[in-house]
Structures are given as structure tokens and as C-alpha cells.
N, C-alpha and C. Protein backbone atom coordinates (compact mmCIF):
# COMPACT_ATOMS: atom_id res chain seq x y z
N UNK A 1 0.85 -1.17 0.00
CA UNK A 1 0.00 0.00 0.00
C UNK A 1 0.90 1.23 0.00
N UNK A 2 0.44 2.41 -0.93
CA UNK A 2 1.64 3.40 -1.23
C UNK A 2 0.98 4.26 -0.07
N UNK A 3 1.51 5.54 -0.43
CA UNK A 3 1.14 6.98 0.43
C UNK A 3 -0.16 7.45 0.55
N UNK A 4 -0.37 7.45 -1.13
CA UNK A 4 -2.06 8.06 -1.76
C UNK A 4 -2.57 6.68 -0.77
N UNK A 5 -2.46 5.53 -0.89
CA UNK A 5 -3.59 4.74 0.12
C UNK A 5 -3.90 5.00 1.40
N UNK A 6 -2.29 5.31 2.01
CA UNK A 6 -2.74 5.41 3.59
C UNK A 6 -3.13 6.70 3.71
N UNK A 7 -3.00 8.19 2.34
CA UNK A 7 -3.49 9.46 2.86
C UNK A 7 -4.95 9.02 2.49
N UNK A 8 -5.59 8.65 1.33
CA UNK A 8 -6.62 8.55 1.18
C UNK A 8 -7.36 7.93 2.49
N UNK A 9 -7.07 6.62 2.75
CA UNK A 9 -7.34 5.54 4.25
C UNK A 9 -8.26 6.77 4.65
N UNK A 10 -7.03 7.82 5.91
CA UNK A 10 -6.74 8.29 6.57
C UNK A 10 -8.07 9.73 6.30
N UNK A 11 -8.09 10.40 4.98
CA UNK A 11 -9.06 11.09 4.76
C UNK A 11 -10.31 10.59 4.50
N UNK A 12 -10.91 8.91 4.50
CA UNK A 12 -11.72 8.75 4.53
C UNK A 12 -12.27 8.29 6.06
N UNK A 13 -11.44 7.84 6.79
CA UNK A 13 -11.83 7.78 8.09
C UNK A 13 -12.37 8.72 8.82
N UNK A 14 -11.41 9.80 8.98
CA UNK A 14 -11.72 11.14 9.22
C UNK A 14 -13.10 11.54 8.69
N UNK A 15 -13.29 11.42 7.66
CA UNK A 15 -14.40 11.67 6.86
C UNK A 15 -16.03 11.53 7.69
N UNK A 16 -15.64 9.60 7.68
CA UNK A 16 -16.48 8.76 8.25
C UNK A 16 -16.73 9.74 10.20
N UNK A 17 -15.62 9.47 10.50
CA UNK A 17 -15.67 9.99 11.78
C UNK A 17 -16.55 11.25 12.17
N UNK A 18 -16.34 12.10 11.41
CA UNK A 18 -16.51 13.59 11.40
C UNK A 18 -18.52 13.67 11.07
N UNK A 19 -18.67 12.48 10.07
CA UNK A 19 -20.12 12.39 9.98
C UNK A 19 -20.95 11.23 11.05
N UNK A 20 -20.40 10.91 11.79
CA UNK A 20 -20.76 10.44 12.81
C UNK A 20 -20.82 10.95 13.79
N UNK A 21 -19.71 12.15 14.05
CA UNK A 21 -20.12 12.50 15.00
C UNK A 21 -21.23 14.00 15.35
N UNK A 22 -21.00 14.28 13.84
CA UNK A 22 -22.43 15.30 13.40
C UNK A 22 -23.48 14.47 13.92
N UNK A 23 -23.71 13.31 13.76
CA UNK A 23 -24.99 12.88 13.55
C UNK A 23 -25.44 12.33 15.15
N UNK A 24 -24.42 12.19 15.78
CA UNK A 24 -24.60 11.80 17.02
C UNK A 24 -25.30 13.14 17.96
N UNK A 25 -24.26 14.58 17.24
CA UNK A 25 -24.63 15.24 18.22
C UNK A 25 -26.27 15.71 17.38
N UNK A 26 -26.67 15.66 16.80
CA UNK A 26 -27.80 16.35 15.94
C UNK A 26 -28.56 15.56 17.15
N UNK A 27 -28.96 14.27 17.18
CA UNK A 27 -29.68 13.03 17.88
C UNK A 27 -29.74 13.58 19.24
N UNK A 28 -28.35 13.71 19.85
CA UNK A 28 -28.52 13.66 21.39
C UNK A 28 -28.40 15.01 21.76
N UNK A 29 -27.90 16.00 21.20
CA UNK A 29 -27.44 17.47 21.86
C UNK A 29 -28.75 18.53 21.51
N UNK A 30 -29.23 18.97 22.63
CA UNK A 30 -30.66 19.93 22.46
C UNK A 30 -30.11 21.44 21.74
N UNK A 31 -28.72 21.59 22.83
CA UNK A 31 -28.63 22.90 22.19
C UNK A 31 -27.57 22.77 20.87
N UNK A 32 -26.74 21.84 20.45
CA UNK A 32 -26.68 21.47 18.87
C UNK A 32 -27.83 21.66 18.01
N UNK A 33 -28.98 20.71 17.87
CA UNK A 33 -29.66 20.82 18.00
C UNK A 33 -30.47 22.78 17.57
N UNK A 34 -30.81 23.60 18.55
CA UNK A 34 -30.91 24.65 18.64
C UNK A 34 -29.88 25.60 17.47
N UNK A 35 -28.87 25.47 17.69
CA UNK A 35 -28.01 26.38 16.95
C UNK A 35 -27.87 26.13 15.57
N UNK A 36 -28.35 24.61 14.91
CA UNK A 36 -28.43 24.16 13.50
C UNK A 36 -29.74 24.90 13.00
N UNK A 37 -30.58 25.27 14.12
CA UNK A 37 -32.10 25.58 13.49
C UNK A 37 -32.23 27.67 13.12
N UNK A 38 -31.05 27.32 14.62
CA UNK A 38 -30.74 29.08 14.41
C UNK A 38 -29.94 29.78 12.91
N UNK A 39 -28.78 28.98 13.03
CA UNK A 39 -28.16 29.09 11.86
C UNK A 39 -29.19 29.04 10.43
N UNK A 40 -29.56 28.08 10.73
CA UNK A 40 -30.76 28.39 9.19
C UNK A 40 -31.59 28.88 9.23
N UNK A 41 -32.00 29.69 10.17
CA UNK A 41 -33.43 30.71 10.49
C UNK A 41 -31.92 32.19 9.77
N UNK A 42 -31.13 32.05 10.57
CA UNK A 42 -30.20 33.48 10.10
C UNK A 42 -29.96 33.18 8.32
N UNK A 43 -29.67 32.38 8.35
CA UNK A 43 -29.20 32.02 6.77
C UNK A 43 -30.20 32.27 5.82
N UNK A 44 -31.68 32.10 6.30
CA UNK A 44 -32.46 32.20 5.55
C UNK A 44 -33.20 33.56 5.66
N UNK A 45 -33.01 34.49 6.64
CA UNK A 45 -33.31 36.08 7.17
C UNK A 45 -32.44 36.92 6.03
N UNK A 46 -30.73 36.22 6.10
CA UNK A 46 -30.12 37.18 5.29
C UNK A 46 -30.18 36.94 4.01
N UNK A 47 -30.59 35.57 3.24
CA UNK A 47 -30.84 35.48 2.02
C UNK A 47 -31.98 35.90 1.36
N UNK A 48 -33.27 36.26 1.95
CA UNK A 48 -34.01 37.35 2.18
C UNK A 48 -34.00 38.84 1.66
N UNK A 49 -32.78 39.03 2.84
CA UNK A 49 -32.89 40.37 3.03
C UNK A 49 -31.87 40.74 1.70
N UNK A 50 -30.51 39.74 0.85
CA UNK A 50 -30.30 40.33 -0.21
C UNK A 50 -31.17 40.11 -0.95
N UNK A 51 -32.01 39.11 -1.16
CA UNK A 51 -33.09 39.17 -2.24
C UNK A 51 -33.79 40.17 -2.45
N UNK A 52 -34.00 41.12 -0.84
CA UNK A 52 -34.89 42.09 -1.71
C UNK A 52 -34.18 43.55 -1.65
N UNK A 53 -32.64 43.57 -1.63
CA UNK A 53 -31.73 44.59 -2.27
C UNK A 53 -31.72 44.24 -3.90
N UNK A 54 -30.92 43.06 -3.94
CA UNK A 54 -30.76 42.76 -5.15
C UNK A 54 -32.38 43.41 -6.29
N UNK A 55 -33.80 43.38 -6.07
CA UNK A 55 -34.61 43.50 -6.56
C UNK A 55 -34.64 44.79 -6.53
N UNK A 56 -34.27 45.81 -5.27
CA UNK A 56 -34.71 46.90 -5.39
C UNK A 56 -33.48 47.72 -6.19
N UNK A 57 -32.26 46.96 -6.36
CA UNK A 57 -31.63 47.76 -7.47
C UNK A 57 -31.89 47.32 -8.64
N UNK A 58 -32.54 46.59 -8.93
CA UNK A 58 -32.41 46.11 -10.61
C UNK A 58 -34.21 46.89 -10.45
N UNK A 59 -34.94 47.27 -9.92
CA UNK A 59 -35.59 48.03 -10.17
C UNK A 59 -35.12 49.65 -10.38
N UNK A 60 -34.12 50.34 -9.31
CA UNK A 60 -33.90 51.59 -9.74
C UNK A 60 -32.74 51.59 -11.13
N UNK A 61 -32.48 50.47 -11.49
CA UNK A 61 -31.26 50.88 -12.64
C UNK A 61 -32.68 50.68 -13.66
N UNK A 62 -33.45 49.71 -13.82
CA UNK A 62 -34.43 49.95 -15.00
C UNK A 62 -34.97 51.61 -15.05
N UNK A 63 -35.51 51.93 -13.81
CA UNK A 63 -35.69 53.48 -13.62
C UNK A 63 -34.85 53.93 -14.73
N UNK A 64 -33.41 53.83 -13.74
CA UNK A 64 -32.74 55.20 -14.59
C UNK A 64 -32.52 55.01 -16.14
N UNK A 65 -32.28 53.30 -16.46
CA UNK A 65 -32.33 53.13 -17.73
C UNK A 65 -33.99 53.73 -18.34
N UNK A 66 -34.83 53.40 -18.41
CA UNK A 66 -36.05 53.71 -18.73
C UNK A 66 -35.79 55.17 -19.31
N UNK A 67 -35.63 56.10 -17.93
CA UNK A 67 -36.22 57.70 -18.23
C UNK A 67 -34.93 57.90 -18.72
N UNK A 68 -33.77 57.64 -18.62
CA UNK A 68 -32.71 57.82 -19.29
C UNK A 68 -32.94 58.06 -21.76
N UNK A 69 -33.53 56.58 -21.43
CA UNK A 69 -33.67 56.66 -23.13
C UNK A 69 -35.12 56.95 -23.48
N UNK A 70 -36.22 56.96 -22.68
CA UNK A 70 -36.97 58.21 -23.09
C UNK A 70 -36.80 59.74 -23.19
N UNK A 71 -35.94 60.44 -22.90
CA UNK A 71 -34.98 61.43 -22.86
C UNK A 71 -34.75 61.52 -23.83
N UNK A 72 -33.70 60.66 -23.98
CA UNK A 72 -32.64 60.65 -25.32
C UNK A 72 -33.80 60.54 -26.56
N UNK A 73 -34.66 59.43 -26.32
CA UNK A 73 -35.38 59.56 -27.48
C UNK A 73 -36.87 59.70 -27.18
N UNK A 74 -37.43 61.19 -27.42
CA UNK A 74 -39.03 60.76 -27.23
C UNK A 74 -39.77 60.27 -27.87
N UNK A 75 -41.45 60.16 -27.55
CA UNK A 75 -41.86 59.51 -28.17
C UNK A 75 -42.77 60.37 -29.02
N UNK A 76 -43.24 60.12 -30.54
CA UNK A 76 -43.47 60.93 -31.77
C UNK A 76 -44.89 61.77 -31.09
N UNK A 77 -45.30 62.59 -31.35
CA UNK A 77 -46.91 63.00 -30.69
C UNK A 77 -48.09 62.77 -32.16
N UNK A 78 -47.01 63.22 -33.18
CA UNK A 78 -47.85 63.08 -34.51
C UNK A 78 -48.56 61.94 -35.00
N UNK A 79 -49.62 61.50 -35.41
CA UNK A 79 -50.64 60.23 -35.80
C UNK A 79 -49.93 59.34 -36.62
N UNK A 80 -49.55 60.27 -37.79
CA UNK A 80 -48.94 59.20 -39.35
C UNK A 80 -47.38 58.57 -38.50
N UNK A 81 -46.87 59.71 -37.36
CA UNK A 81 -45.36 59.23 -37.07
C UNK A 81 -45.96 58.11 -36.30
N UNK A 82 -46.78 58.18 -35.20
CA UNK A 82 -47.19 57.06 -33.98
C UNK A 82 -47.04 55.71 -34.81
N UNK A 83 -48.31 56.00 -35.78
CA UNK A 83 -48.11 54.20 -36.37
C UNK A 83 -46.46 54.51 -37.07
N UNK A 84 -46.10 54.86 -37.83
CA UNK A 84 -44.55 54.02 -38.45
C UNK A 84 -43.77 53.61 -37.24
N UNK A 85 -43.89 54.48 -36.26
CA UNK A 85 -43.01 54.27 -34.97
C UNK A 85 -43.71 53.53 -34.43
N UNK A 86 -44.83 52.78 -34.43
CA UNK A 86 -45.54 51.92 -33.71
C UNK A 86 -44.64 50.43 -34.31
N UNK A 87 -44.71 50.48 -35.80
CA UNK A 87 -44.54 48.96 -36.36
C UNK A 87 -42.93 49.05 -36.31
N UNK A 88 -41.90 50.42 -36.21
CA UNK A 88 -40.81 49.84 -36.25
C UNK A 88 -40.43 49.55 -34.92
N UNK A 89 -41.23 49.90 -33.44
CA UNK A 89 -40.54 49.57 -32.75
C UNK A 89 -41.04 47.79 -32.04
N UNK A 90 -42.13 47.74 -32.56
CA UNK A 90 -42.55 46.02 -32.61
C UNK A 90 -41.51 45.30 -33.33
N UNK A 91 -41.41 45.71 -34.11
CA UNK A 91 -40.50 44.99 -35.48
C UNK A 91 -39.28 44.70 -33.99
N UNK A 92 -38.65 45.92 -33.58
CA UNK A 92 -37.77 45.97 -33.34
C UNK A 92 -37.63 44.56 -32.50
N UNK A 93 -38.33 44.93 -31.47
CA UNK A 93 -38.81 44.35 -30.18
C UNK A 93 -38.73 42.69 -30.31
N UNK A 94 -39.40 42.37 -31.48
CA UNK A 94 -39.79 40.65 -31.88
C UNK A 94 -38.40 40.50 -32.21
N UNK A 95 -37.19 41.30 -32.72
CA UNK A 95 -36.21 40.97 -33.12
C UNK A 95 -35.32 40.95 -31.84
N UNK A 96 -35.17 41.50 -31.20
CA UNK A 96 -34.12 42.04 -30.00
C UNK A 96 -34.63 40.47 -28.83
N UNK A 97 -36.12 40.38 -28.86
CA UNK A 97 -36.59 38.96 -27.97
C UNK A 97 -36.29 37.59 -28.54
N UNK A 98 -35.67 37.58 -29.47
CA UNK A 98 -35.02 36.21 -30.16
C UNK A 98 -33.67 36.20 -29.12
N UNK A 99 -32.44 37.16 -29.47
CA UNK A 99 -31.43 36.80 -28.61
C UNK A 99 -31.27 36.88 -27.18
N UNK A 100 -30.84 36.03 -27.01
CA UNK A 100 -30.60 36.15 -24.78
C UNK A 100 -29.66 37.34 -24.65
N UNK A 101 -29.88 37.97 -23.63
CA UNK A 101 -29.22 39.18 -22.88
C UNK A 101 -29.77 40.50 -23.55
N UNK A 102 -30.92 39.92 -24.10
CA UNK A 102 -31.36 41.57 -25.03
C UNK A 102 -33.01 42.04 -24.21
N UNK A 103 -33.04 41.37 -23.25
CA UNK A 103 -34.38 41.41 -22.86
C UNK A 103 -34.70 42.75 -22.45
N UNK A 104 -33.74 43.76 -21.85
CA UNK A 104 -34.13 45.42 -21.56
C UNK A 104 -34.55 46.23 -22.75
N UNK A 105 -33.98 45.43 -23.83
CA UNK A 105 -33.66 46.43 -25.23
C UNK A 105 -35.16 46.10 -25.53
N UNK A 106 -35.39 44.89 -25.48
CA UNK A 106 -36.78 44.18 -26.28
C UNK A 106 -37.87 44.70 -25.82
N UNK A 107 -38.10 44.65 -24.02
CA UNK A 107 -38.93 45.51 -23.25
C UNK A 107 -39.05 46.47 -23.76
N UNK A 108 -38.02 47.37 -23.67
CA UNK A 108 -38.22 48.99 -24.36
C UNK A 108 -38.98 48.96 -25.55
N UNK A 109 -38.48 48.66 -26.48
CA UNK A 109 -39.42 48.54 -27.56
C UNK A 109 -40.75 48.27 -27.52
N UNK A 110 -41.03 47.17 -27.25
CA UNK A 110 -42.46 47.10 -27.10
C UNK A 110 -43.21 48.05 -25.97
N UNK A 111 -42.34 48.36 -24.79
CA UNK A 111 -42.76 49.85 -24.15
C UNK A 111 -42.95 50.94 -24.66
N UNK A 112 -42.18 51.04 -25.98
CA UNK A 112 -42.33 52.34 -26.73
C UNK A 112 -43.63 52.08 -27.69
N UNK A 113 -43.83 51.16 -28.29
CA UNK A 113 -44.57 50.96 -28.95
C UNK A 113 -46.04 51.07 -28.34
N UNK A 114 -45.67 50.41 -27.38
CA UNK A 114 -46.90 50.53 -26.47
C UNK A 114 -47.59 51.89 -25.71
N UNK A 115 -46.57 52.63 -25.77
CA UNK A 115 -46.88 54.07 -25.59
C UNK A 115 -47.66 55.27 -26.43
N UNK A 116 -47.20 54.56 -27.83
CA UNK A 116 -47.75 55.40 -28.89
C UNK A 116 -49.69 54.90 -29.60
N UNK A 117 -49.68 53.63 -29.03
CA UNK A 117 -50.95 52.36 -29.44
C UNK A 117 -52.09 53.12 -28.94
N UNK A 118 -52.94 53.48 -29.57
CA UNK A 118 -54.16 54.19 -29.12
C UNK A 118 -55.38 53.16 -28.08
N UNK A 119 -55.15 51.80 -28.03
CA UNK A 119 -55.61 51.40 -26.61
C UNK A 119 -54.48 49.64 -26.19
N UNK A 120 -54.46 50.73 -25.11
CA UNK A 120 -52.85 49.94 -24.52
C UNK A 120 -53.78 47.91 -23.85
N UNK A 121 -54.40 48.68 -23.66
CA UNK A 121 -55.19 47.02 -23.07
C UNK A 121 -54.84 46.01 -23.96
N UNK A 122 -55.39 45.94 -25.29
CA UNK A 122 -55.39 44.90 -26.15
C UNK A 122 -54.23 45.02 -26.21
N UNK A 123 -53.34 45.59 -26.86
CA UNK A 123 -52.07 45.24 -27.15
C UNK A 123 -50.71 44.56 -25.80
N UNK A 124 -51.39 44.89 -24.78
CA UNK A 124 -50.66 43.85 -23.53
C UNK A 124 -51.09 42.76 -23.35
N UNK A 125 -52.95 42.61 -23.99
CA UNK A 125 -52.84 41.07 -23.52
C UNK A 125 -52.00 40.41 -25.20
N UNK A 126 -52.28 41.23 -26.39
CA UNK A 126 -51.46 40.54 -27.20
C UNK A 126 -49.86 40.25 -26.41
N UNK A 127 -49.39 41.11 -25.91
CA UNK A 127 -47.45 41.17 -25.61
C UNK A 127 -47.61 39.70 -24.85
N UNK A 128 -48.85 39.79 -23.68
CA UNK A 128 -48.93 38.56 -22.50
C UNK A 128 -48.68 37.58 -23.46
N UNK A 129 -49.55 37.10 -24.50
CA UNK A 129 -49.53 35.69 -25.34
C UNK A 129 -48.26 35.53 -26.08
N UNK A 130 -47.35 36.66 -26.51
CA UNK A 130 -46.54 36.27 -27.35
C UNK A 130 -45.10 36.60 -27.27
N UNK A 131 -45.05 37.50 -26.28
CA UNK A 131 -43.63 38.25 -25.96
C UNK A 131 -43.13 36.74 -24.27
N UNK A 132 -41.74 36.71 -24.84
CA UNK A 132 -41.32 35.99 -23.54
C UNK A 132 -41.87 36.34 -22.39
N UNK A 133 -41.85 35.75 -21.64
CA UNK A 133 -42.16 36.52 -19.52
C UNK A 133 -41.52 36.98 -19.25
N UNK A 134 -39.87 36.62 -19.41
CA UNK A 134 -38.80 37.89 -18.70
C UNK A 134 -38.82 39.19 -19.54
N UNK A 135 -38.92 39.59 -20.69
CA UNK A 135 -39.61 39.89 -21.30
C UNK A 135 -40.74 41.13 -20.75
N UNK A 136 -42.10 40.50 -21.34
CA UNK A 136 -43.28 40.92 -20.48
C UNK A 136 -43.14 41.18 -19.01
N UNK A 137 -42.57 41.00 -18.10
CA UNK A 137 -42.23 41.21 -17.07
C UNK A 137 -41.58 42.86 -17.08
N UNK A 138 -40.51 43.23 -17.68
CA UNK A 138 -39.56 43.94 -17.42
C UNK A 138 -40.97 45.13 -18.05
N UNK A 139 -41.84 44.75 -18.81
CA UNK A 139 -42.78 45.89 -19.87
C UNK A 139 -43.68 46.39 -18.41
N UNK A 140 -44.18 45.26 -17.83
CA UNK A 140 -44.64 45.78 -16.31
C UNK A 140 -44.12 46.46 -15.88
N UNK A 141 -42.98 46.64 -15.29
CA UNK A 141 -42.31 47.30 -14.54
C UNK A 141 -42.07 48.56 -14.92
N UNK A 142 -41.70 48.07 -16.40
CA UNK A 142 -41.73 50.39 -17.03
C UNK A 142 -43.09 50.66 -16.90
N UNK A 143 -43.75 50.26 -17.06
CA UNK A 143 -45.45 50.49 -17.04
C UNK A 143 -45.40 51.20 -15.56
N UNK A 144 -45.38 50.26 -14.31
CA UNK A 144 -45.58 50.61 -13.45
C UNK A 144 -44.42 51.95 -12.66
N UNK A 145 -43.23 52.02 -13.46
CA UNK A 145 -42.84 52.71 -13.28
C UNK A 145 -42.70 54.85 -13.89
N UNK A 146 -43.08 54.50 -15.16
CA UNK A 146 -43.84 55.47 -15.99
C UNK A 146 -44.55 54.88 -17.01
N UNK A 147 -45.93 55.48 -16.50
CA UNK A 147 -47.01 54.78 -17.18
C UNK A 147 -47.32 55.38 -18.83
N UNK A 148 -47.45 54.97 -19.58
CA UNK A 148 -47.76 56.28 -20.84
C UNK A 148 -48.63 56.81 -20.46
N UNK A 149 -48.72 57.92 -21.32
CA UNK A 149 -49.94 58.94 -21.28
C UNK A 149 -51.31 58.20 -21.91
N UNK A 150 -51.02 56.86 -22.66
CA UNK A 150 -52.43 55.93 -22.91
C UNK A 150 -53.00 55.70 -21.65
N UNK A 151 -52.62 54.70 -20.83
CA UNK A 151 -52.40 54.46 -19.63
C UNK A 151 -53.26 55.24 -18.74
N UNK A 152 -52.35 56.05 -19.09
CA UNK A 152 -52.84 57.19 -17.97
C UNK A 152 -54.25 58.25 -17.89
N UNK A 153 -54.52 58.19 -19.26
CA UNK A 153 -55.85 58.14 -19.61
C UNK A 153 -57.41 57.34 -19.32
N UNK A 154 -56.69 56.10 -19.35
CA UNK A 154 -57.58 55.15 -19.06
C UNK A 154 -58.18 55.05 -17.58
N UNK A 155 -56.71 55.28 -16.62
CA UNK A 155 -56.89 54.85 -15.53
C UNK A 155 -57.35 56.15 -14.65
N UNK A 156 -57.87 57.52 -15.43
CA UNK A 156 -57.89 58.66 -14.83
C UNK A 156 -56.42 59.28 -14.21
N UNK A 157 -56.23 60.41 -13.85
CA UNK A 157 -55.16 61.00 -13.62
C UNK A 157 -54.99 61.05 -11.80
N UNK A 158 -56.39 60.70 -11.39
CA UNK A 158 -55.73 60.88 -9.90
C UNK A 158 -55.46 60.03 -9.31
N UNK A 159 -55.38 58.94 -10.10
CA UNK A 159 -54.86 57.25 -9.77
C UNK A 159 -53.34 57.14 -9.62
N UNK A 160 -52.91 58.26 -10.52
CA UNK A 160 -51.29 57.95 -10.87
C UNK A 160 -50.25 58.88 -10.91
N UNK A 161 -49.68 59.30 -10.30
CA UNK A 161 -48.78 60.43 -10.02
C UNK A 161 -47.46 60.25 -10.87
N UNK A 162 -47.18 61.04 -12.03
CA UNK A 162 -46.43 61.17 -12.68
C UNK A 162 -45.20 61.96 -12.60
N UNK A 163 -44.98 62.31 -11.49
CA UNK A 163 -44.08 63.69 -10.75
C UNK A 163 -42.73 62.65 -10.28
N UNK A 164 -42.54 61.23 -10.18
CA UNK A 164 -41.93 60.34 -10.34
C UNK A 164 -40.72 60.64 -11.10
């Protein structure tokens, strides 16, 4: 028997040992016992509590992305511009939701599009049936974060504070 046998041996004993004696104390020790339940009550408090950092920044970077490229680019007010800018930014949108990692770009689009659509209802439950969920998801969130002026029509003005 070489070295690797008796180190291996030696790390599987240990091994063995070490899960035995976990298991002994789990069985017989109250406050073992106690501190395994604590530990995963904490473990599961702080995985939690980044879950809902992690959410509340990928909500303010959509923010700033959002009003950022409505800025940069508004949206047309004119009728004949609304529809061309209606179908190129669908166009866009169905194209940008084919590749992975394009899902902000794709949202936008169909957010924009959806902004200019003279009734926003039908055309979300169309996005619901046909646009991905991560996707449709992210279109919620600009929605709920600046609503269009369709939108905002529908739902009356003292529903929704745009000063945001």
C-alpha cells in the first residue's frame, strides 16, 4: 500500500468519523440541536434580506435606464409618425426577444410601442400571449414605473402620479 492509500485511508476515516459525530450530536445534543435551526433561520433572514436589495436595485437601474432613453429619445406625438413608430418599434422588439441578454432592449421597444398604441389594453394582452415573460415582465415594470400617457388616460389622472 503506497502513500495516496494510507493518505486517502486516513481522509476517509476522518471523513467517516466527522459524519458520525455530526450525527450523534444532531440526535442527542438539544442545544446542537438549537443552533443548526438558528443558523438556518439566520441564513435564511439574510438570504431574504439580499433578495430584496438585489430587486430593489435592478428596479432603480431599469428606472434610470427607462427615463434615461426616453430622454434621449421621445416619443413621436404626430398620428402618421405614432403608427410608423408603432410597427418599427414592434419589429424591433420581436427581433431584439429572439437573442438572450437583449431582454431590456426588447422591453423597451415594445414599451415604446406601447406608448404610442391608441388602446394599450389589447395590445398587452397581445405582448402577454406572445412576448417571452422575462420579457413581459420587465414591460410591467416600465409600465408601473412610468405609465404612458395611454395608460394614464384610461386609468384617470388621480390614480397615478407622474411627478416620479
Amino acid at each position: 500500500m503506497g502513500k495516496f492509500g494510507i493518505t486517502f485511508g486516513v481522509f476517509a476515516a476522518s471523513a467517516i468519523a466527522y459524519a458520525l459525530y455530526f450525527d450523534y450530536q444532531r440526535h442527542n445534543s438539544k442545544e446542537f440541536r438549537q443552533s443548526l435551526k438558528k443558523s438556518e433561520k439566520n441564513y435564511l433572514k439574510q438570504s431574504e434580506k439580499k433578495e430584496k436589495k438585489e430587486k430593489k436595485a435592478r428596479v432603480e437601474q431599469l428606472k434610470v435606464r427607462l427615463l434615461a432613453s426616453l430622454e434621449k429619445e421621445p416619443v413621436p406625438k404626430d398620428i402618421n409618425d405614432k403608427e410608423q413608430y408603432f410597427m418599427k418599434q414592434v419589429g424591433q422588439g420581436e427581433q431584439l426577444s429572439a437573442n438572450p441578454g437583449k431582454e431590456f432592449e426588447s422591453a423597451l421597444c415594445f414599451y415604446r410601442a406601447l406608448s404610442v398604441y391608441p388602446n394599450p389594453t389589447d395590445i398587452l394582452g397581445i405582448y402577454q400571449r406572445s412576448v417571452p415573460e422575462p420579457v413581459y415582465d420587465l414591460i410591467v415594470q416600465m409600465i408601473a414605473i412610468k405609465p404612458p400617457l395611454a395608460i394614464i388616460n384610461i386609468l384617470g389622472d388621480a390614480s397615478i402620479d407622474t411627478t416620479e
